[in-house]
PDB file of N, CA and C in Angstrom:
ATOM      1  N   UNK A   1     119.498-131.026  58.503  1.00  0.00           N
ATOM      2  CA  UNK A   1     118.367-131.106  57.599  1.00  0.00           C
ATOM      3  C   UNK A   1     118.391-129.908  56.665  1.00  0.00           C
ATOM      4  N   UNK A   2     118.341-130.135  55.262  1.00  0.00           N
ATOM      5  CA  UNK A   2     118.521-128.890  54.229  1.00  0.00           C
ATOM      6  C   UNK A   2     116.367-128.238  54.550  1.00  0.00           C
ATOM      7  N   UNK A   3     116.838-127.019  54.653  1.00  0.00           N
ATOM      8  CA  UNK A   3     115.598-126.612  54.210  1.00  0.00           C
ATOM      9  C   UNK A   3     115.655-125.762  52.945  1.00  0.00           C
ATOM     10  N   UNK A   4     114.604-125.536  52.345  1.00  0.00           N
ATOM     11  CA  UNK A   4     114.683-125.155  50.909  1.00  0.00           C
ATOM     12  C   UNK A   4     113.991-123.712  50.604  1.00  0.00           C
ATOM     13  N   UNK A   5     114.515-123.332  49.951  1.00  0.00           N
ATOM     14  CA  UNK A   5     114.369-121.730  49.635  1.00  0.00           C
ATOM     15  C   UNK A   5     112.744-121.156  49.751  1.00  0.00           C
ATOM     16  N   UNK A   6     111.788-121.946  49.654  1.00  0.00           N
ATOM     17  CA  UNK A   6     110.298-121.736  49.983  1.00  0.00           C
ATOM     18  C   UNK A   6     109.959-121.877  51.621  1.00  0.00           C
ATOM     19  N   UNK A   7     110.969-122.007  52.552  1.00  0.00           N
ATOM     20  CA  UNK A   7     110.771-121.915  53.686  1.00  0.00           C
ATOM     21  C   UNK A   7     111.218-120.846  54.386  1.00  0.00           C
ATOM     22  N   UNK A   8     112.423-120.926  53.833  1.00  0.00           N
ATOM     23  CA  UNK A   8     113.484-119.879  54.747  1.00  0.00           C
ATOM     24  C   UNK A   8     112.435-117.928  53.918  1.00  0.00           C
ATOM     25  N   UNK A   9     112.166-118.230  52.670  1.00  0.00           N
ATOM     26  CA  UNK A   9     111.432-116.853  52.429  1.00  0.00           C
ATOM     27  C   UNK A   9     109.850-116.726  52.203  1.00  0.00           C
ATOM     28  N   UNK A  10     109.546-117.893  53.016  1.00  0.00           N
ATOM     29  CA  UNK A  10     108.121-117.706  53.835  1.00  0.00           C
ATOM     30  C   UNK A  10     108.351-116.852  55.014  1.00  0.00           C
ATOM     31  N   UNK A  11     109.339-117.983  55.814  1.00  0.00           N
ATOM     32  CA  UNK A  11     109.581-117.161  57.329  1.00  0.00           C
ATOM     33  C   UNK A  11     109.982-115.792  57.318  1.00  0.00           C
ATOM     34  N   UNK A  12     110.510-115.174  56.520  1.00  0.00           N
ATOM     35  CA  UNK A  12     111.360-113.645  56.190  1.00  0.00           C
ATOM     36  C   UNK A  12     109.937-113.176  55.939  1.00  0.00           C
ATOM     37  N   UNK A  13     108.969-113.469  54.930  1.00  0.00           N
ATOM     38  CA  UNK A  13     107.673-113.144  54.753  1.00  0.00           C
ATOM     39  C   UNK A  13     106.456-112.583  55.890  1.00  0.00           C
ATOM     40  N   UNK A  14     106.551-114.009  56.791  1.00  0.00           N
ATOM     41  CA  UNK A  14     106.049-113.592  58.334  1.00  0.00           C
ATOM     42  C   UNK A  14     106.990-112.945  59.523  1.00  0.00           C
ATOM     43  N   UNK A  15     108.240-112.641  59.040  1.00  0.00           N
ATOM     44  CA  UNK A  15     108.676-111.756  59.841  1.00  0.00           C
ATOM     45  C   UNK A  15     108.653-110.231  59.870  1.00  0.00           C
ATOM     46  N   UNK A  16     108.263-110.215  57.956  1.00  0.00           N
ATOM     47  CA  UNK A  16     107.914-108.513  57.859  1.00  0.00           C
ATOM     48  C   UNK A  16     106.831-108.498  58.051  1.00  0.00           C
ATOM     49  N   UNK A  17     105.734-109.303  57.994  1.00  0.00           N
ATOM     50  CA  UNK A  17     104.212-109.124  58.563  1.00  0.00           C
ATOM     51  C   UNK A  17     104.413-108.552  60.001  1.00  0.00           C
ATOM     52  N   UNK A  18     105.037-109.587  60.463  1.00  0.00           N
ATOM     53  CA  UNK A  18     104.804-108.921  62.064  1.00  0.00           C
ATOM     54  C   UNK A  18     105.384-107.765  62.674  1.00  0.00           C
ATOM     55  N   UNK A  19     106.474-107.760  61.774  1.00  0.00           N
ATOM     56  CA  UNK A  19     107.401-106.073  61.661  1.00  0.00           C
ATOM     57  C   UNK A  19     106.350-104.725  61.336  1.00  0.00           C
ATOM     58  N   UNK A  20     105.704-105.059  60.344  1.00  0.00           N
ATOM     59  CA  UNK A  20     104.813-104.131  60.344  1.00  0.00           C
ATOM     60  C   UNK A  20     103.273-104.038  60.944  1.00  0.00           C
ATOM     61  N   UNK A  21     103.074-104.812  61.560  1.00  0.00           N
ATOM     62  CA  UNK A  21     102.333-104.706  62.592  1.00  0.00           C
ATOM     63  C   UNK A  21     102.555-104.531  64.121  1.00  0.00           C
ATOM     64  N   UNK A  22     103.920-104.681  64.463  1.00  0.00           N
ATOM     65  CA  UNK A  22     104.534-104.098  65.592  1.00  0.00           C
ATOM     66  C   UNK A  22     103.902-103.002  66.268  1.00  0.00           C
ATOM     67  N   UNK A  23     103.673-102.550  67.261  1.00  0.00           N
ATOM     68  CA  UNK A  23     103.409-101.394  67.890  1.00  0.00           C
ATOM     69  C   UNK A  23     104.439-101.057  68.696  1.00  0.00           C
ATOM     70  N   UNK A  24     105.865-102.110  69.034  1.00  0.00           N
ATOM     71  CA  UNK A  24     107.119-101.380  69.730  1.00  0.00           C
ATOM     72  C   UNK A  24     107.830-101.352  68.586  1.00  0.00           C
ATOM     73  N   UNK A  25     108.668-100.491  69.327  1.00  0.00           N
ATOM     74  CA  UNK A  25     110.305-100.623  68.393  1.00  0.00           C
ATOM     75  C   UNK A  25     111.273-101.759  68.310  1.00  0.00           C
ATOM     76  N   UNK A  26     111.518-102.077  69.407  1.00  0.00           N
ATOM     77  CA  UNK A  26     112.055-103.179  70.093  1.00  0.00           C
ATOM     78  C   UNK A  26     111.568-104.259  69.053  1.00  0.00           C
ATOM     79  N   UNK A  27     109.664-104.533  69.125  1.00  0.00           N
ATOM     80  CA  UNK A  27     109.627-105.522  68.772  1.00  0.00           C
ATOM     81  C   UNK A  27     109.827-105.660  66.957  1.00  0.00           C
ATOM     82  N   UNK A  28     109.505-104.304  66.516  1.00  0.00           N
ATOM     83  CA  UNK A  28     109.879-104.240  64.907  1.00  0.00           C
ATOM     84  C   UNK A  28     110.786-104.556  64.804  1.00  0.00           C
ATOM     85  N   UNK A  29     112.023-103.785  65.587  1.00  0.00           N
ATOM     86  CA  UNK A  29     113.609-104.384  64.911  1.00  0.00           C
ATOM     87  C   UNK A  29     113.686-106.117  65.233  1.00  0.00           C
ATOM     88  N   UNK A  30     113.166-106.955  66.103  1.00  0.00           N
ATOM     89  CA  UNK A  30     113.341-108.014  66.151  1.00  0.00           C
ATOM     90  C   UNK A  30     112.830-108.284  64.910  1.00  0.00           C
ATOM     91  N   UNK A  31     111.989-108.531  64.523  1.00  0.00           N
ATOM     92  CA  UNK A  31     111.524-108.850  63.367  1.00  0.00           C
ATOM     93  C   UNK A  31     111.969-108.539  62.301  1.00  0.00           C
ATOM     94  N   UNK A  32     112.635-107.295  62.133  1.00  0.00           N
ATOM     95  CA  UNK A  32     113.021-106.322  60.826  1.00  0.00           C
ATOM     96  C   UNK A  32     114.161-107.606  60.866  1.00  0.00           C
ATOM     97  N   UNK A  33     115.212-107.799  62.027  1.00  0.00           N
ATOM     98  CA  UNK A  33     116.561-108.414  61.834  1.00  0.00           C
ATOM     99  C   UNK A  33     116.158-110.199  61.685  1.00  0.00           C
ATOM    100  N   UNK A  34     115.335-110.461  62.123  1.00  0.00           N
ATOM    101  CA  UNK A  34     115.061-111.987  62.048  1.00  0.00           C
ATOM    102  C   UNK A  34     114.699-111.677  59.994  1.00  0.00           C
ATOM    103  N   UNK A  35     113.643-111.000  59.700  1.00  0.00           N
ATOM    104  CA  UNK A  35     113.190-110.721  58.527  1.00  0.00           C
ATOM    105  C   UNK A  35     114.786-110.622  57.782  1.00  0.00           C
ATOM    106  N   UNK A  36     115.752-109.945  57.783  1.00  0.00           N
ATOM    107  CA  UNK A  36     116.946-109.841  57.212  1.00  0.00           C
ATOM    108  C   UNK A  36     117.981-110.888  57.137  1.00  0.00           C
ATOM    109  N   UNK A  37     117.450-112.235  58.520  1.00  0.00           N
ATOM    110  CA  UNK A  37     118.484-113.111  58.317  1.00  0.00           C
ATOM    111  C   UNK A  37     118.091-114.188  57.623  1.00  0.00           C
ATOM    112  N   UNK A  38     116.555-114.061  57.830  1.00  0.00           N
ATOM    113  CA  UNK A  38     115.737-115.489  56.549  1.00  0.00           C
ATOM    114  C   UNK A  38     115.536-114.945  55.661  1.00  0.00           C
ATOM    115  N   UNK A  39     116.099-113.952  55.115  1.00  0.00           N
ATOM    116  CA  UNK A  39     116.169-113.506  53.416  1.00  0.00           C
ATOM    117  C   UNK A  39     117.577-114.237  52.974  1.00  0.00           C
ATOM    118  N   UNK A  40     118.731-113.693  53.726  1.00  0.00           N
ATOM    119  CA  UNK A  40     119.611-114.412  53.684  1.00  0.00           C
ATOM    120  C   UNK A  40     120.022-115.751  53.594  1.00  0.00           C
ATOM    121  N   UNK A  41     119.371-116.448  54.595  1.00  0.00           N
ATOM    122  CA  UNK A  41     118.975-117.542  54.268  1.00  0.00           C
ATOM    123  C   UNK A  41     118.279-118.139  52.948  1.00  0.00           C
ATOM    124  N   UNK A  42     117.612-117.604  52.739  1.00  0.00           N
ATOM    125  CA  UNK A  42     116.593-117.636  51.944  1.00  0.00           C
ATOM    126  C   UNK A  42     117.564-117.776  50.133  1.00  0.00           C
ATOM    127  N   UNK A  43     118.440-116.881  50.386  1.00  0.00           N
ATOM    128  CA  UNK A  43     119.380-116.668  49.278  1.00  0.00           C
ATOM    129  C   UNK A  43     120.532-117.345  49.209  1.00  0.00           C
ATOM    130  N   UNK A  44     120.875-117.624  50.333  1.00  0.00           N
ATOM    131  CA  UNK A  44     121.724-119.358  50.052  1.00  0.00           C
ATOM    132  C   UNK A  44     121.449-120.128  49.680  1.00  0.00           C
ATOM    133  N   UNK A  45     119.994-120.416  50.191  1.00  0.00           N
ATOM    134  CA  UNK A  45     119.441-121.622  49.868  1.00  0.00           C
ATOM    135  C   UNK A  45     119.550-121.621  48.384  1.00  0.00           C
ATOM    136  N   UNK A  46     119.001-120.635  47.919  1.00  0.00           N
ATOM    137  CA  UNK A  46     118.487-121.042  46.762  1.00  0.00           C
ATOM    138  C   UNK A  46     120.247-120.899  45.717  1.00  0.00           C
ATOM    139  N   UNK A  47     121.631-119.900  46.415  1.00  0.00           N
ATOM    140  CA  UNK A  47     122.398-120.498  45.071  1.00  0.00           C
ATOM    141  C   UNK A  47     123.077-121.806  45.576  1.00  0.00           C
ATOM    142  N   UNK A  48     122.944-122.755  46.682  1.00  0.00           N
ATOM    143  CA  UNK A  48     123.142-124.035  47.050  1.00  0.00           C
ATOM    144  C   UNK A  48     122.731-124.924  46.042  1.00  0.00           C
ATOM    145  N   UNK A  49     121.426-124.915  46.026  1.00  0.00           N
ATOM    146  CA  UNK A  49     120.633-125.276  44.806  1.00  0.00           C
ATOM    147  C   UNK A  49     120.691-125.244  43.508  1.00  0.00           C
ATOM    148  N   UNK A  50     121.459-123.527  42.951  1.00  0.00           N
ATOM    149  CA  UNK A  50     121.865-123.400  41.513  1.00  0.00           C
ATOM    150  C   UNK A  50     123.054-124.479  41.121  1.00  0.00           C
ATOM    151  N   UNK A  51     123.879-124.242  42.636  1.00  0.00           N
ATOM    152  CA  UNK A  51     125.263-124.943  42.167  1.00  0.00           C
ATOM    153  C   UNK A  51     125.048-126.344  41.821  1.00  0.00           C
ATOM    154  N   UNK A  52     124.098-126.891  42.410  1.00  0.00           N
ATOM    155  CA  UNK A  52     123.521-128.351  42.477  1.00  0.00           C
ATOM    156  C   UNK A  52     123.018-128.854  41.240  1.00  0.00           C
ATOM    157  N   UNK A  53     122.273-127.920  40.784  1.00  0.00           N
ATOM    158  CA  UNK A  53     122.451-128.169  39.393  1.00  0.00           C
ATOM    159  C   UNK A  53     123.067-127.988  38.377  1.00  0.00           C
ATOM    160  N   UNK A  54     124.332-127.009  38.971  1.00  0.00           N
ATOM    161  CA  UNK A  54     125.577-126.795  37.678  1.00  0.00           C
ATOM    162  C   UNK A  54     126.125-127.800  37.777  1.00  0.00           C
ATOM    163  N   UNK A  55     126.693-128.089  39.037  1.00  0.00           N
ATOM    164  CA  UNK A  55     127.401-129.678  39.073  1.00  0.00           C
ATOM    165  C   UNK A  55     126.968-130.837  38.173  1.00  0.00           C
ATOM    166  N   UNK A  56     125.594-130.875  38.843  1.00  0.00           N
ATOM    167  CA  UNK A  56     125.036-132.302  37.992  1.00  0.00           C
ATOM    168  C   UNK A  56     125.243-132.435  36.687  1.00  0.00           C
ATOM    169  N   UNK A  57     124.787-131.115  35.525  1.00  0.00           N
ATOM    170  CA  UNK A  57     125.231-131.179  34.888  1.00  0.00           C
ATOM    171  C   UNK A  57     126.515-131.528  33.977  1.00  0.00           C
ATOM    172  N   UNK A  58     127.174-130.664  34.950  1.00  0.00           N
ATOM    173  CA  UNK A  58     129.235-131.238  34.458  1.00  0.00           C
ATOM    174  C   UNK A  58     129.168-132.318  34.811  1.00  0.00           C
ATOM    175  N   UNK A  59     128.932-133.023  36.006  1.00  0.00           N
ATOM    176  CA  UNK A  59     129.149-134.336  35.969  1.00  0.00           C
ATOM    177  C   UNK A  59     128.253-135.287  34.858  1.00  0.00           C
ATOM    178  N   UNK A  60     127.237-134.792  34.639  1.00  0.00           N
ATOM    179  CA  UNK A  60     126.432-135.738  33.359  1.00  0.00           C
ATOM    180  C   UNK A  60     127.432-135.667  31.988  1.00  0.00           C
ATOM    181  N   UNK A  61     127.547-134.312  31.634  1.00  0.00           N
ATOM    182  CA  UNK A  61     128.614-134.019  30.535  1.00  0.00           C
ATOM    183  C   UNK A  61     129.738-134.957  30.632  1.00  0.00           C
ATOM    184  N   UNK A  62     130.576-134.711  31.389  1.00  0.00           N
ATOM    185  CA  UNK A  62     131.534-136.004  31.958  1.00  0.00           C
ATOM    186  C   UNK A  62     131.255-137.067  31.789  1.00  0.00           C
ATOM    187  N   UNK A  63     130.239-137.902  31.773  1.00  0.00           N
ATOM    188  CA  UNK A  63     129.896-139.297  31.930  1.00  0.00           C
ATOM    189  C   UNK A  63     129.177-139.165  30.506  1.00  0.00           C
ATOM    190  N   UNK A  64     129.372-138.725  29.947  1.00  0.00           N
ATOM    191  CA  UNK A  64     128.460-138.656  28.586  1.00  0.00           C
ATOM    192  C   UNK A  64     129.928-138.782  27.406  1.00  0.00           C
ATOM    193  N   UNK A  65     130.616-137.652  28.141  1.00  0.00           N
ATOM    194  CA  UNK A  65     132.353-137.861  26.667  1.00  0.00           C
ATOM    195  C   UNK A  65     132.798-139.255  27.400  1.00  0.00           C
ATOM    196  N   UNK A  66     132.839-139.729  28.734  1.00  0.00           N
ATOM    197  CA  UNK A  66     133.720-140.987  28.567  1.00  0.00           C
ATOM    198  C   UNK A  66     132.878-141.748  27.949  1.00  0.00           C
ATOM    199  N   UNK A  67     131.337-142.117  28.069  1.00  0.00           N
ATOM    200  CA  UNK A  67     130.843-143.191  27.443  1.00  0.00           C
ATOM    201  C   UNK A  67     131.171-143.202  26.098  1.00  0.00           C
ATOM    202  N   UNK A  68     131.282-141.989  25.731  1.00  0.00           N
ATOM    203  CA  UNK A  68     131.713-142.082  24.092  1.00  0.00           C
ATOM    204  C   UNK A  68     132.943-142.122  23.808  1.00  0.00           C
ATOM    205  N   UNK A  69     133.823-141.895  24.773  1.00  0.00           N
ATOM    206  CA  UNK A  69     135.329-142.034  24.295  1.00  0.00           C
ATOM    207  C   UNK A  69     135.431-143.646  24.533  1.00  0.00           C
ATOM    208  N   UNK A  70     134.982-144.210  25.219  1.00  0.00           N
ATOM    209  CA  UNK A  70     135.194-145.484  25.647  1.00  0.00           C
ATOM    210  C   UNK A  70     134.289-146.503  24.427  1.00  0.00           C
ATOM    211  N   UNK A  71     133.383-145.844  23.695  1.00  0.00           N
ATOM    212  CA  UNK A  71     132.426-146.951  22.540  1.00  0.00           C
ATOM    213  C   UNK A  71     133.900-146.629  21.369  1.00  0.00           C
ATOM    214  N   UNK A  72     134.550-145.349  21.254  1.00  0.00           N
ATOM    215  CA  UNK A  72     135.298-145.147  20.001  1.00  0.00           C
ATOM    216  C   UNK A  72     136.617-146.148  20.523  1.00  0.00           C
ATOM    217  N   UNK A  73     136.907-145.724  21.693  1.00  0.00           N
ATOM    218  CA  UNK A  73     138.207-146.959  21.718  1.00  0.00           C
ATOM    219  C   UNK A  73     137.335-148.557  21.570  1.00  0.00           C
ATOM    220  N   UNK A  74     136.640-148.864  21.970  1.00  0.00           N
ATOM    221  CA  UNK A  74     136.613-150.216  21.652  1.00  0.00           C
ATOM    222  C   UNK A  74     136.239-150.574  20.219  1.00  0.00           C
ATOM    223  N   UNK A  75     135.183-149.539  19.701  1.00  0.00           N
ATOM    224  CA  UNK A  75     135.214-149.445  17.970  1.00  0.00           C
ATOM    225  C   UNK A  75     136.524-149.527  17.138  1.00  0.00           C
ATOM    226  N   UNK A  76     137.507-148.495  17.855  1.00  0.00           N
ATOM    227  CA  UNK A  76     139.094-148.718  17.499  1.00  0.00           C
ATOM    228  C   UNK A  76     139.593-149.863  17.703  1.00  0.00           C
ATOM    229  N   UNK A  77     139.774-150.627  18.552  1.00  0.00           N
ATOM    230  CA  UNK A  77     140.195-151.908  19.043  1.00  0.00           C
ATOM    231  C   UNK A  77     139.785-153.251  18.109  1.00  0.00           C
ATOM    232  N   UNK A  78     137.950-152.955  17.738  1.00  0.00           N
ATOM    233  CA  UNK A  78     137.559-154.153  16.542  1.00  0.00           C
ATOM    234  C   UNK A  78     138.268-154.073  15.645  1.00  0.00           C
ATOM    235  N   UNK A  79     138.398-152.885  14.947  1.00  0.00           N
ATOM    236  CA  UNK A  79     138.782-152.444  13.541  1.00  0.00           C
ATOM    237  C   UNK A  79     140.442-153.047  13.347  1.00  0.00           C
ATOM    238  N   UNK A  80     141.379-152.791  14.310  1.00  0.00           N
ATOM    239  CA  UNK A  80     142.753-153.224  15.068  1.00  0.00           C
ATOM    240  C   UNK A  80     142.647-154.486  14.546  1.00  0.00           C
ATOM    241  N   UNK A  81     141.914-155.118  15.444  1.00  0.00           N
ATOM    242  CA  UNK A  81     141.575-156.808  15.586  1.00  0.00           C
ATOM    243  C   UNK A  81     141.695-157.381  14.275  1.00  0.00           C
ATOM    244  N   UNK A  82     140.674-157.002  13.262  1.00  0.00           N
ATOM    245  CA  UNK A  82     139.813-157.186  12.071  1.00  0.00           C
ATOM    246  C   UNK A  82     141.142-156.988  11.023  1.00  0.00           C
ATOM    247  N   UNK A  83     142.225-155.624  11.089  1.00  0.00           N
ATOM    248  CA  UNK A  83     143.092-155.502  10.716  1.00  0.00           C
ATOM    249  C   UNK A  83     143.866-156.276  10.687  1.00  0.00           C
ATOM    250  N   UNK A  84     143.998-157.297  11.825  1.00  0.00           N
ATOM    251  CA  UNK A  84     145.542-157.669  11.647  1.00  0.00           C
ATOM    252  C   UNK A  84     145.287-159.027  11.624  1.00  0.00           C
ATOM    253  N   UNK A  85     143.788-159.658  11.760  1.00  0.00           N
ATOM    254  CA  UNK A  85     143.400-161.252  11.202  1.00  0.00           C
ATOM    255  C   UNK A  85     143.080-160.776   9.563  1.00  0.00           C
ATOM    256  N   UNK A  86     142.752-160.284   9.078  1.00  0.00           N
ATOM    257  CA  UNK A  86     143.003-160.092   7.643  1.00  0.00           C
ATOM    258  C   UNK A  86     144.296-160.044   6.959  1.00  0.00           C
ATOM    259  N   UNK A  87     145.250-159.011   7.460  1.00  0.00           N
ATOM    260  CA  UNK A  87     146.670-159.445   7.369  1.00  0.00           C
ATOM    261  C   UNK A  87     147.634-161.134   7.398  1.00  0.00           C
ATOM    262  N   UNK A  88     146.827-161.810   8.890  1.00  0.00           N
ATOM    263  CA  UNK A  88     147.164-162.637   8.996  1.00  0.00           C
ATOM    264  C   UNK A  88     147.126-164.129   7.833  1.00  0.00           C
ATOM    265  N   UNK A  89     145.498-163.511   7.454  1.00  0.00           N
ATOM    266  CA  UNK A  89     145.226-164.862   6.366  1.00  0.00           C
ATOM    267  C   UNK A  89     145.702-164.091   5.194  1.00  0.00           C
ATOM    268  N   UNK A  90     145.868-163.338   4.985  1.00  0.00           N
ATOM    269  CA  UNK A  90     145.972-162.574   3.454  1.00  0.00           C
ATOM    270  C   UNK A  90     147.786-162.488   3.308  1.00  0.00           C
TER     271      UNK A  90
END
């Protein structure tokens, strides 16, 4: 299951809350290091996400030059056609 960058740096959020409300050591560093690994988290998530939309993009770009390379070849192809039945009767 993807979780998304508003979760993973909530939880990092309530882990420095409770870090700094700690009264052990023990229990701060748990928290300090849980707090350090859902930041991390937290920062994947979110360039998972950037890439997700770089992709989409290139792939839209992509599907955008073939649709148009593919209207100019068949535009090429009428013109062909049109060419060489004019030839034919002429």
């Amino acid at each position: 299951m993807s979780q998304s960058f508003a979760f993973y740096d909530q939880r990092a959020t309530d882990a420095a809350a409770e870090a700094e409300k700690a009264t052990l050591d023990n229990v701060r560093d748990r928290n300090l290091r849980a707090e350090k690994t859902w930041r991390a988290l937290a920062d994947q998530a979110q360039k998972v996400e950037s890439d997700r939309k770089k992709a989409a993009a290139i792939r839209q770009e992509r599907l955008d030059r073939e649709a148009v390379e593919a209207e100019l070849t068949a535009q090429a192809s009428e013109n062909t056609e049109e060419m060489l039945s004019e030839r034919a009767a002429g």
